[in-house]
C-alpha atoms as a PDB file:
ATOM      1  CA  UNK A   1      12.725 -26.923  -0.121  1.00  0.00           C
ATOM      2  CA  UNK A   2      14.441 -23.480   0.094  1.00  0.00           C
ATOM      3  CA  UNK A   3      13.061 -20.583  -1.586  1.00  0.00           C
ATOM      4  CA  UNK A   4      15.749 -20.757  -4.364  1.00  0.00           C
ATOM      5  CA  UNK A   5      15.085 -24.139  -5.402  1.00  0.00           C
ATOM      6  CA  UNK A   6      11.187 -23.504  -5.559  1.00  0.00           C
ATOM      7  CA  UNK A   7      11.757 -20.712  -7.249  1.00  0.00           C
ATOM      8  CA  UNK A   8      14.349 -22.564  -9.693  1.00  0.00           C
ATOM      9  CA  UNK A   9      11.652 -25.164 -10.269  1.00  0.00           C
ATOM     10  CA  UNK A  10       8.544 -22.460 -11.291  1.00  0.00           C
ATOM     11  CA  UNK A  11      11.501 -21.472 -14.119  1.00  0.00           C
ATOM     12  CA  UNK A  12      12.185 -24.741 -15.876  1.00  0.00           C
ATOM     13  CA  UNK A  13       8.935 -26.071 -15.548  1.00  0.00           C
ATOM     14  CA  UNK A  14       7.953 -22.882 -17.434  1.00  0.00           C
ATOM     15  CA  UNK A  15       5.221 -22.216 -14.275  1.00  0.00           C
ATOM     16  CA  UNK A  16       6.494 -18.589 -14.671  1.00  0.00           C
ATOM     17  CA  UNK A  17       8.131 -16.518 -16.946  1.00  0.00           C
ATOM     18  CA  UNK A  18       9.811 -14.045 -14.253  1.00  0.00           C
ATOM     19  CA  UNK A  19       9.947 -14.143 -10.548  1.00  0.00           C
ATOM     20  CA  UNK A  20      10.329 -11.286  -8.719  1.00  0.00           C
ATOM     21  CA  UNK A  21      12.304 -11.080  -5.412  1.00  0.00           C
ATOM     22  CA  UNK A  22      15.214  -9.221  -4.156  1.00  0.00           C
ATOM     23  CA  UNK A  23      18.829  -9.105  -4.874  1.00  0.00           C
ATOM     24  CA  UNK A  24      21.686  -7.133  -2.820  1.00  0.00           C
ATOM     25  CA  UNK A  25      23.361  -4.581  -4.505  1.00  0.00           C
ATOM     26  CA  UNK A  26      26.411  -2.479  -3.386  1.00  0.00           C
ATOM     27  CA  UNK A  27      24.824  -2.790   0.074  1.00  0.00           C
ATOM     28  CA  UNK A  28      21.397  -2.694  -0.607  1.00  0.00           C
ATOM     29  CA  UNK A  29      18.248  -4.863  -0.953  1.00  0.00           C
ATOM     30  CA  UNK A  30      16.832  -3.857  -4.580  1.00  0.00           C
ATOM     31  CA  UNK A  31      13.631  -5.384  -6.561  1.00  0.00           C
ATOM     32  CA  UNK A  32      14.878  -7.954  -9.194  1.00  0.00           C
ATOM     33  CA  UNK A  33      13.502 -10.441 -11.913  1.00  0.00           C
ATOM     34  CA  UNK A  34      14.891 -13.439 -12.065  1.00  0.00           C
ATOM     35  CA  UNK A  35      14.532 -15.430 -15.370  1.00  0.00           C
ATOM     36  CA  UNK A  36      15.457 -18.893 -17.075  1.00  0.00           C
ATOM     37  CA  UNK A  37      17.894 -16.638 -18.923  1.00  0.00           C
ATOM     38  CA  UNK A  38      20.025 -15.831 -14.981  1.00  0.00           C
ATOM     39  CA  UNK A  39      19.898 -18.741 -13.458  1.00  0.00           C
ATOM     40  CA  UNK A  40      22.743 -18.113 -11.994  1.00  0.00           C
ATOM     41  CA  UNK A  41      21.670 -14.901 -10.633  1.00  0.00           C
ATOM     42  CA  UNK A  42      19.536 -16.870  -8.124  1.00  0.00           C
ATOM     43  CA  UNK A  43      22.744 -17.846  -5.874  1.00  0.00           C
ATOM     44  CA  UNK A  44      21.981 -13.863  -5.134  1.00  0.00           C
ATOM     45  CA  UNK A  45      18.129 -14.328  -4.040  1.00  0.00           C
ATOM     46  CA  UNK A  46      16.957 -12.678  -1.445  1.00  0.00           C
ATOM     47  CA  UNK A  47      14.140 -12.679   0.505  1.00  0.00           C
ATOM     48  CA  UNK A  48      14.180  -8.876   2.460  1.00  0.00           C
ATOM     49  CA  UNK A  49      12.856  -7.678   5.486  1.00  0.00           C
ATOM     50  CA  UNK A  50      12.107  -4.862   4.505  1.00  0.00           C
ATOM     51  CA  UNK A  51       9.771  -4.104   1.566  1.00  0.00           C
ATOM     52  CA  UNK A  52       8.736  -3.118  -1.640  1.00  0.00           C
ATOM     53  CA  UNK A  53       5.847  -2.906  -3.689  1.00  0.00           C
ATOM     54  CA  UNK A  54       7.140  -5.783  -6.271  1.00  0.00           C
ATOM     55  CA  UNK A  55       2.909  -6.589  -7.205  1.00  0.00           C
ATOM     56  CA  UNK A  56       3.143  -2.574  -8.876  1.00  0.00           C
ATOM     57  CA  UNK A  57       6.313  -4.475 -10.617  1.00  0.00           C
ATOM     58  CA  UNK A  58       3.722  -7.394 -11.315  1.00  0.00           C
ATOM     59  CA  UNK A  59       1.340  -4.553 -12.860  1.00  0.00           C
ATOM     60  CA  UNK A  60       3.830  -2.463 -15.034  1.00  0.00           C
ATOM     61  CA  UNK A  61       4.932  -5.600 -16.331  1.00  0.00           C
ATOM     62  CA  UNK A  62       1.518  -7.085 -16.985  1.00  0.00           C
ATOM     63  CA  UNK A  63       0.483  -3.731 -18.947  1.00  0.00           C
ATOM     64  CA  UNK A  64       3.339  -4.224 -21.470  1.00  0.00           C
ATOM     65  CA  UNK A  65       2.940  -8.492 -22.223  1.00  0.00           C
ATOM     66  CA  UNK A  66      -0.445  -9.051 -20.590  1.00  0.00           C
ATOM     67  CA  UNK A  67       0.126 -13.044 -20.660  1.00  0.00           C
ATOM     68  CA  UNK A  68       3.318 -12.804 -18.888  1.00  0.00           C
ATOM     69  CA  UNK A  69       3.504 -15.519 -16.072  1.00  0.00           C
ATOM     70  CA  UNK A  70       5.017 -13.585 -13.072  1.00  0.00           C
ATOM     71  CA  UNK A  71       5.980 -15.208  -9.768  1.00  0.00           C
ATOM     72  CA  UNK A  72       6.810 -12.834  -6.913  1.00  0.00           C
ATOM     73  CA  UNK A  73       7.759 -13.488  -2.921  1.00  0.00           C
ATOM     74  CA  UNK A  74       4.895 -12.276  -1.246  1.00  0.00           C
ATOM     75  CA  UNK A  75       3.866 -11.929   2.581  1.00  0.00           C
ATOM     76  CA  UNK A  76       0.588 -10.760   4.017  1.00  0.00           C
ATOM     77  CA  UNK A  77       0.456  -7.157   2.872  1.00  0.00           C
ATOM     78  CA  UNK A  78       1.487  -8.268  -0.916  1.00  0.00           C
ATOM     79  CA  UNK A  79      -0.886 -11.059  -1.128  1.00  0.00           C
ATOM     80  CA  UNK A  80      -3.746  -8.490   0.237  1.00  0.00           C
ATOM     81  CA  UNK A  81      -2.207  -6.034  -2.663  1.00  0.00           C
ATOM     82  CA  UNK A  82      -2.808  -8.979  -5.075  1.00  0.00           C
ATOM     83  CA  UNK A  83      -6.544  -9.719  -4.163  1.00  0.00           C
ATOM     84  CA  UNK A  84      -7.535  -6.015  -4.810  1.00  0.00           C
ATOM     85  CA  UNK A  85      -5.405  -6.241  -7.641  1.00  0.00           C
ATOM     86  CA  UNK A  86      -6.947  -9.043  -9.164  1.00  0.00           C
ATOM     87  CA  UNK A  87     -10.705  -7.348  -8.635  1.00  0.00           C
ATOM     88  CA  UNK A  88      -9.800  -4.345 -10.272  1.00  0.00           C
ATOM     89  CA  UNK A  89      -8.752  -6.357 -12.928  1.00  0.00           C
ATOM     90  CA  UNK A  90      -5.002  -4.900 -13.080  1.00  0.00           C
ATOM     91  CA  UNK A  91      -3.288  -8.552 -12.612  1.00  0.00           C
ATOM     92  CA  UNK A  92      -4.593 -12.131 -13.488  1.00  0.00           C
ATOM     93  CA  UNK A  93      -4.634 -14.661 -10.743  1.00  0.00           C
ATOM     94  CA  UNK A  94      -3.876 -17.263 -13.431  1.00  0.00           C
ATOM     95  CA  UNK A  95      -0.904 -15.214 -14.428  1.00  0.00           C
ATOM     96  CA  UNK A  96       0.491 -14.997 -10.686  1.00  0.00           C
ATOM     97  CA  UNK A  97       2.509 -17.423  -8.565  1.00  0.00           C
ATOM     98  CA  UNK A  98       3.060 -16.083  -5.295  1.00  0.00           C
ATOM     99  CA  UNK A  99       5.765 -17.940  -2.719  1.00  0.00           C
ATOM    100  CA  UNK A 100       4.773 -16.633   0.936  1.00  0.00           C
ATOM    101  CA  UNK A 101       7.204 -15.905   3.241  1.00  0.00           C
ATOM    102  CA  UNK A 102       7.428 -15.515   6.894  1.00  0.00           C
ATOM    103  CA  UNK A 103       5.971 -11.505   7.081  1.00  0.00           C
ATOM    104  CA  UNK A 104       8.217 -10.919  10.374  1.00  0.00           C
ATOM    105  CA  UNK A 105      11.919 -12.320  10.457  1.00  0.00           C
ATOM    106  CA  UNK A 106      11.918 -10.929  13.490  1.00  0.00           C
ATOM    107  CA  UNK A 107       9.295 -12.666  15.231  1.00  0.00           C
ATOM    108  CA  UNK A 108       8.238  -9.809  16.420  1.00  0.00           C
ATOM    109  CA  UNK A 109       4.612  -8.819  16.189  1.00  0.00           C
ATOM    110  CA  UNK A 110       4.183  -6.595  19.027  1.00  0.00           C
ATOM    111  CA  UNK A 111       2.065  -3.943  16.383  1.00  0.00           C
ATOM    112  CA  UNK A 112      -1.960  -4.136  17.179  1.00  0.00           C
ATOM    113  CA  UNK A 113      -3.196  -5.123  13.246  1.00  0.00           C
ATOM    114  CA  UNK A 114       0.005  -5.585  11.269  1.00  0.00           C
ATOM    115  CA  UNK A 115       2.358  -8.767  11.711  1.00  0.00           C
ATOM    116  CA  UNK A 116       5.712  -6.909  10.198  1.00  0.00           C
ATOM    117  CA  UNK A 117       5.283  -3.430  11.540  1.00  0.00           C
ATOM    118  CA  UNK A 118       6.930  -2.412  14.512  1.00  0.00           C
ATOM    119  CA  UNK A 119       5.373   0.523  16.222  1.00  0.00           C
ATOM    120  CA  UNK A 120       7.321   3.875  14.930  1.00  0.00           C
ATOM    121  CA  UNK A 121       8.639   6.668  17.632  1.00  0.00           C
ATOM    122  CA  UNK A 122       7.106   9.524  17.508  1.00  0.00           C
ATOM    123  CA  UNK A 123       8.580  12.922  18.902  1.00  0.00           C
ATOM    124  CA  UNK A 124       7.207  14.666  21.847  1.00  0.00           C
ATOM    125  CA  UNK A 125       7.262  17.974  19.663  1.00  0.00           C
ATOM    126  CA  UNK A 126       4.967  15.886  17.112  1.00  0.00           C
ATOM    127  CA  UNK A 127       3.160  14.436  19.596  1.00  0.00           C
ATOM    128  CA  UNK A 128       2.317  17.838  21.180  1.00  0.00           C
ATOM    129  CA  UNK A 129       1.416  19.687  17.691  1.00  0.00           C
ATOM    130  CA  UNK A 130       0.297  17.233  14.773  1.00  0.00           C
ATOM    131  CA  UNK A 131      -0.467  13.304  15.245  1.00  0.00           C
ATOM    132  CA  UNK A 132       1.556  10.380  17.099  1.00  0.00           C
ATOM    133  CA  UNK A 133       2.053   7.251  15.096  1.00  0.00           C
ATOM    134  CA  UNK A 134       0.693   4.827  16.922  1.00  0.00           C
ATOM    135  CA  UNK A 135      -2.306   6.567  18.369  1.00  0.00           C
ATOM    136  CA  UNK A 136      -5.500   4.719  17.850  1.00  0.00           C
ATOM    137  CA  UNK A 137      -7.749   6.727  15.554  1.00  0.00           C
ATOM    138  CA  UNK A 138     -11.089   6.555  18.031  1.00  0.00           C
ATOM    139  CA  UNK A 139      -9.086   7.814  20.840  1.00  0.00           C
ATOM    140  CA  UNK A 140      -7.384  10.621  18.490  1.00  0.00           C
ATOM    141  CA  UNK A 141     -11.215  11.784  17.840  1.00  0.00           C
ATOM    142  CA  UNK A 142     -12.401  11.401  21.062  1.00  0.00           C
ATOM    143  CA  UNK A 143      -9.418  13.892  22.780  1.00  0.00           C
ATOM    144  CA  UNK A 144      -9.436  15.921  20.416  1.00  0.00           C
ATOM    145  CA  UNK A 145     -12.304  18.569  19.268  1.00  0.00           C
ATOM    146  CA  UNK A 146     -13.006  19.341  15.506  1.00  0.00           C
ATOM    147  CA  UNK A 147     -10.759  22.670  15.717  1.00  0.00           C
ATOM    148  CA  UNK A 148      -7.728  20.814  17.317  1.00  0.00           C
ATOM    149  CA  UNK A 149      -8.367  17.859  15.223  1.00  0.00           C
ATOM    150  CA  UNK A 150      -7.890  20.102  11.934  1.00  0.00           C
ATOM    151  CA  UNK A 151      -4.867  22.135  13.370  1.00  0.00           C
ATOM    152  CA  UNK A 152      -2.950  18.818  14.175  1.00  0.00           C
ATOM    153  CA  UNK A 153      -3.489  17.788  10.511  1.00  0.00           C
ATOM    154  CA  UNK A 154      -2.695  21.141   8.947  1.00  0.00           C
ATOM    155  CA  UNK A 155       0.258  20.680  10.774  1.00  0.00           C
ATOM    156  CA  UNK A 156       0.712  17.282   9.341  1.00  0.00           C
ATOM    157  CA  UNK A 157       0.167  18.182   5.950  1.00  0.00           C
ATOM    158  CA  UNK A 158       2.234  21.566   6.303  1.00  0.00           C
ATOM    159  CA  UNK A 159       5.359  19.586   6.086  1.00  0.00           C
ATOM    160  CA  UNK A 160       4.781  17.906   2.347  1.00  0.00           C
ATOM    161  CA  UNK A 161       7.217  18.591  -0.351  1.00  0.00           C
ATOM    162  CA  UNK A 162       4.838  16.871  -3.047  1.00  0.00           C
ATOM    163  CA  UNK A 163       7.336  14.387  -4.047  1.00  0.00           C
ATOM    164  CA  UNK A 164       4.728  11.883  -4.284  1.00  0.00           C
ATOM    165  CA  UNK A 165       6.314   9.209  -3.066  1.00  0.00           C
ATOM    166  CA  UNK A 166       3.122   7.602  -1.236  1.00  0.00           C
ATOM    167  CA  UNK A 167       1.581   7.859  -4.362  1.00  0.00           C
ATOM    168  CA  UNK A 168       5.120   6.005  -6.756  1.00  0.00           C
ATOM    169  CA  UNK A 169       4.986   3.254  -3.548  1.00  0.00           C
ATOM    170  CA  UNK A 170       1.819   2.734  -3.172  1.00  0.00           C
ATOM    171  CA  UNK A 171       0.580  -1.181  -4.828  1.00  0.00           C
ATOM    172  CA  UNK A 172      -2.655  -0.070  -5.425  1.00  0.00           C
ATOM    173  CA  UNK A 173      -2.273   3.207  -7.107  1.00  0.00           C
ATOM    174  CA  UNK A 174      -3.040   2.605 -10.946  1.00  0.00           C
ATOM    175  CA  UNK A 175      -4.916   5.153 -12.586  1.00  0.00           C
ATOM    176  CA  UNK A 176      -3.483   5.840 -15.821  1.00  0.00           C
ATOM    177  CA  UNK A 177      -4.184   9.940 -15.158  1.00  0.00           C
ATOM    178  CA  UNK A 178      -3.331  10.570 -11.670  1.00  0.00           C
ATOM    179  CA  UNK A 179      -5.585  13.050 -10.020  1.00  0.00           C
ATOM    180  CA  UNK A 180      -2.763  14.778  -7.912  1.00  0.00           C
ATOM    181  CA  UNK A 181      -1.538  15.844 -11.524  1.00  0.00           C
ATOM    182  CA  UNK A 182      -4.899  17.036 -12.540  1.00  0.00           C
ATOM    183  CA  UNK A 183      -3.831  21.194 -12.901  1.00  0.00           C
ATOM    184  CA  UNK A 184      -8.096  21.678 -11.484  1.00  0.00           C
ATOM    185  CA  UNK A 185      -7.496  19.995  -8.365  1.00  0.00           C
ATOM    186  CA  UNK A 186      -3.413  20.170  -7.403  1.00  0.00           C
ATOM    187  CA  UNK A 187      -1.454  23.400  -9.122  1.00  0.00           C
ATOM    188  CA  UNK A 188       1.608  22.249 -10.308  1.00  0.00           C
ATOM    189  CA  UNK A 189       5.078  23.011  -9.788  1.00  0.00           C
ATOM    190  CA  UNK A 190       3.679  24.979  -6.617  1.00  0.00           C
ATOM    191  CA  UNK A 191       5.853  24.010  -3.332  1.00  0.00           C
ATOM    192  CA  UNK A 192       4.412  23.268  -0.903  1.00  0.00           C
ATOM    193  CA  UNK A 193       1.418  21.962  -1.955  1.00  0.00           C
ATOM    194  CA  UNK A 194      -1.234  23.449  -1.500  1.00  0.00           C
ATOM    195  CA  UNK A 195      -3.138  22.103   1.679  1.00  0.00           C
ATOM    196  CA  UNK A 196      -5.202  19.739   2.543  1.00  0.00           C
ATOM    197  CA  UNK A 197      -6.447  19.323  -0.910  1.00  0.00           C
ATOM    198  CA  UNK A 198      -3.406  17.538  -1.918  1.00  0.00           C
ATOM    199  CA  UNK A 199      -3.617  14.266   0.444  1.00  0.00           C
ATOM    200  CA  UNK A 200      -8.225  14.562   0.833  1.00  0.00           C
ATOM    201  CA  UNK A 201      -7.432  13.948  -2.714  1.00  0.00           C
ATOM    202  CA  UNK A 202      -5.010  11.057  -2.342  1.00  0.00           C
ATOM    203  CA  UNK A 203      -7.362   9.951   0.418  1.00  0.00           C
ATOM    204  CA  UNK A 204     -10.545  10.153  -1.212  1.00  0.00           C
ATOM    205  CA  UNK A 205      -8.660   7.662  -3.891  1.00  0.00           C
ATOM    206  CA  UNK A 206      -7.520   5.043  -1.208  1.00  0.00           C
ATOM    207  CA  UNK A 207     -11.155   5.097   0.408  1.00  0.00           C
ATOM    208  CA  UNK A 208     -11.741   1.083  -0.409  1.00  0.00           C
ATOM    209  CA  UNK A 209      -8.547   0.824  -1.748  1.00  0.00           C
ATOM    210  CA  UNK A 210      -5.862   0.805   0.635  1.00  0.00           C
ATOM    211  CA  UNK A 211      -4.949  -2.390   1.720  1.00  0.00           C
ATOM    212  CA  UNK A 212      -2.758  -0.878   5.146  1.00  0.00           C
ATOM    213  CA  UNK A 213       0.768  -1.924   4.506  1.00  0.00           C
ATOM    214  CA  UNK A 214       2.323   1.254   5.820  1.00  0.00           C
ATOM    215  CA  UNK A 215       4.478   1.519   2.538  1.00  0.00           C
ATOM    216  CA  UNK A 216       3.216   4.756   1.994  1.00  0.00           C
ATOM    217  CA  UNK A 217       3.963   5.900   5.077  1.00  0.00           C
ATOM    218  CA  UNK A 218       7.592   4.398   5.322  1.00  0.00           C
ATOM    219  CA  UNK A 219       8.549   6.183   1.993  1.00  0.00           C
ATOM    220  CA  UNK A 220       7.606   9.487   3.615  1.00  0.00           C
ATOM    221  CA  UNK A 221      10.555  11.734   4.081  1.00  0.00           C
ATOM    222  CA  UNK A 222       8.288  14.218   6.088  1.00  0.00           C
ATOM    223  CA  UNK A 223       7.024  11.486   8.201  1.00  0.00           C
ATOM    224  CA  UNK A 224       3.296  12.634   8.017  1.00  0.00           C
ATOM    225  CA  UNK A 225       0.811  10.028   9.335  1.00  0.00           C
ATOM    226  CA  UNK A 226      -0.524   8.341   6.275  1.00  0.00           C
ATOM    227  CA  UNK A 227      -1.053   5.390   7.449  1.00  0.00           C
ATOM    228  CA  UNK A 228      -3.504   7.084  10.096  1.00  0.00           C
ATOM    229  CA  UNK A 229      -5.457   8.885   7.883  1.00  0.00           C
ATOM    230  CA  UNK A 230      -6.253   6.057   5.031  1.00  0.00           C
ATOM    231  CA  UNK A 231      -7.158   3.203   8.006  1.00  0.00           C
ATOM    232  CA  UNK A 232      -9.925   6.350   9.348  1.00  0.00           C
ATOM    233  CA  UNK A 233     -10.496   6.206   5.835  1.00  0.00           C
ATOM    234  CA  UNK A 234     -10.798   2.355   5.437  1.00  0.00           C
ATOM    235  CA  UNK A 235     -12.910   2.541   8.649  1.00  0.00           C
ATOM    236  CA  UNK A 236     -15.853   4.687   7.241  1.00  0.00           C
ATOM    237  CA  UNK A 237     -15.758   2.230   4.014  1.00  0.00           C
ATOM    238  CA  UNK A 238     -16.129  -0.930   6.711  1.00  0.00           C
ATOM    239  CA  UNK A 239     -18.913   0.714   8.376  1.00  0.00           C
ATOM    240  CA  UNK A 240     -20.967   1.634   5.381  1.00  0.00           C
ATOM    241  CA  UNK A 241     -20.386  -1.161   3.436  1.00  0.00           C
ATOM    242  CA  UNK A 242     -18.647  -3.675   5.350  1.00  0.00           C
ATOM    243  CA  UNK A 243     -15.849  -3.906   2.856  1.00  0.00           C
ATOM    244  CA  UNK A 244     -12.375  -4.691   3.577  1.00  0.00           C
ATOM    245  CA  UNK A 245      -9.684  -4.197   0.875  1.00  0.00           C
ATOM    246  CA  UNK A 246      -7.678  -7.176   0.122  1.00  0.00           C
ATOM    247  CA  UNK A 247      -9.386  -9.444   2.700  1.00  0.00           C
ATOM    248  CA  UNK A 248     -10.353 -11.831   0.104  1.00  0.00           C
ATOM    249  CA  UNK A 249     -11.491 -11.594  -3.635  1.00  0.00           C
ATOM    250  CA  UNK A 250     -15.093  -9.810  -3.161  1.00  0.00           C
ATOM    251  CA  UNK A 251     -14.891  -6.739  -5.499  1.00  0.00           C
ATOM    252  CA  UNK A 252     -14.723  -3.283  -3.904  1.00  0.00           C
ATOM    253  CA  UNK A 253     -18.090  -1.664  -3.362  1.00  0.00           C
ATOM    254  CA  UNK A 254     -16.488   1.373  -5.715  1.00  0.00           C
ATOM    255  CA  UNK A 255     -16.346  -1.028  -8.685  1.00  0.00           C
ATOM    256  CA  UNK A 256     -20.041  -1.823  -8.422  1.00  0.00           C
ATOM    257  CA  UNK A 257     -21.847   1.084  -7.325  1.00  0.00           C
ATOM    258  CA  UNK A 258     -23.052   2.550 -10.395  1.00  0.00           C
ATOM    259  CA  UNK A 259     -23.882   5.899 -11.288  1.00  0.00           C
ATOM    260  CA  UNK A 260     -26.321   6.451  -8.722  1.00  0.00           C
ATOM    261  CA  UNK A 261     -25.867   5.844  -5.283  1.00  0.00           C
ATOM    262  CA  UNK A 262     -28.671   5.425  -2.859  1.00  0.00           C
ATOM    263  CA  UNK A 263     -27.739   4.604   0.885  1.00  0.00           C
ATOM    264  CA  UNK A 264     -29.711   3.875   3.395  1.00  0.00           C
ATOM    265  CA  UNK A 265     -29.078   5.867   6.999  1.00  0.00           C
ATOM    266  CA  UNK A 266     -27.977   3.355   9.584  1.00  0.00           C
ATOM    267  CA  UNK A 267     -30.053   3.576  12.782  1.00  0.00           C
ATOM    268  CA  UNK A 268     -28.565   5.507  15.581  1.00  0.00           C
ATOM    269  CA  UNK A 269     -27.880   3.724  18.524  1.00  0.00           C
ATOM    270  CA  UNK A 270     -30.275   3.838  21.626  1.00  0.00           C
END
């Protein structure tokens, strides 16, 4: 059965109130809600290539009828978006029918950890002075000493117009007061923002969070190395505490941890 037809069936059968997907529109792929209502807007399903965050669709739409039952085309990276999502208790499993999809038209999965991510090019002039794509994050620290490190990020970071786009994009980003508009940390109206404190905010934030669907990254206009940055993130979480976001339905060790943290040091290696 095609996608339209199961997704015709959810609809009468009442197994969902609203199934979201994509429809073309003067040229262009855009997030859409179908409903028993538009039936006959199904004929203009589509199931994109590229992406969209439609579970922070899910979320905006749970927040206003919590009991809403939303179906939504998913691949990998959403349905890792909608375990974390369902641990922090933004979205209801019970309330959520996703339909997976083939995560690479293309068949294509030459990237190293991510089945519908091609590797991006990156400049010689960015790979001289700030950070290459698709360098691997061990190899980044181990040519690179702590001074070049931080002038290769500064670099990086240099270029952000604070449009917060990886922040609007992001699935996981919920916080009803955002930090990035907190006037203490991140003065506002102030272009360019002031640096690094704008993104080690951001990336403090996605520490256990970020599930690593590049999103963020992709909705960059100043094509700064997100993605980089919150997997070295991600890493330090999966060697402390063996956590990784969106893997399955274990809650986050940042849901948990209390008040008071006590760790204990990990034995160096002999």
């Amino acid at each position: 059965m095609n996608i339209t037809k199961q997704v015709e069936q959810l609809l009468k059968q009442g197994d969902v109130d609203i199934f979201l997907a994509y429809r073309e529109l003067d040229g262009h792929l855009i997030p859409h809600g179908y409903t028993l209502d538009n039936l006959e807007d199904l004929e203009n399903l589509k199931v994109s290539q590229h992406r969209y965050s439609l579970e922070k669709v899910a979320t905006h739409l749970t927040e206003k009828k919590p009991n809403l039952k939303i179906g939504i085309v998913a691949r990998d990276c959403n349905q890792r978006a909608l375990n974390l999502l369902y641990t922090w208790n933004q979205l209801s499993p019970e309330n959520i029918t996703p339909l997976m999809v083939n995560c690479c038209p293309s068949q294509t999965r030459n990237h190293s950890d991510c089945t519908y991510l091609e590797p991006k090019k990156t400049g010689t002039f960015k790979q001289k002075k700030g950070i290459d794509f698709n360098e691997n994050p061990r190899e980044f620290m181990d040519n690179n000493d702590n001074g070049q490190r931080f002038s290769r990020w500064m670099y990086e970071f240099s270029k952000c117009i604070k449009c917060y786009g990886c922040r609007n994009i992001c699935p996981v980003c919920f916080c009803t007061d955002c930090s990035l508009e907190n006037p203490d940390l991140v003065e506002p109206g102030a272009l360019p923002p002031e640096i690094p404190i704008f993104h080690l905010v951001r990336a403090t934030h996605m520490a256990g969070r970020c599930i690593d669907c590049g999103l963020c990254e992709d909705a960059c206009p100043a094509e700064i190395p997100l993605r980089f940055l919150y997997r070295e993130m991600n890493r330090i979480v999966s060697d402390v505490f063996d956590y990784t976001p969106g893997a399955g339905l274990e809650k986050s060790p940042f849901t948990i941890i209390g008040n008071e943290v006590t760790l204990e040091p990990r034995p160096m290696d002999a």
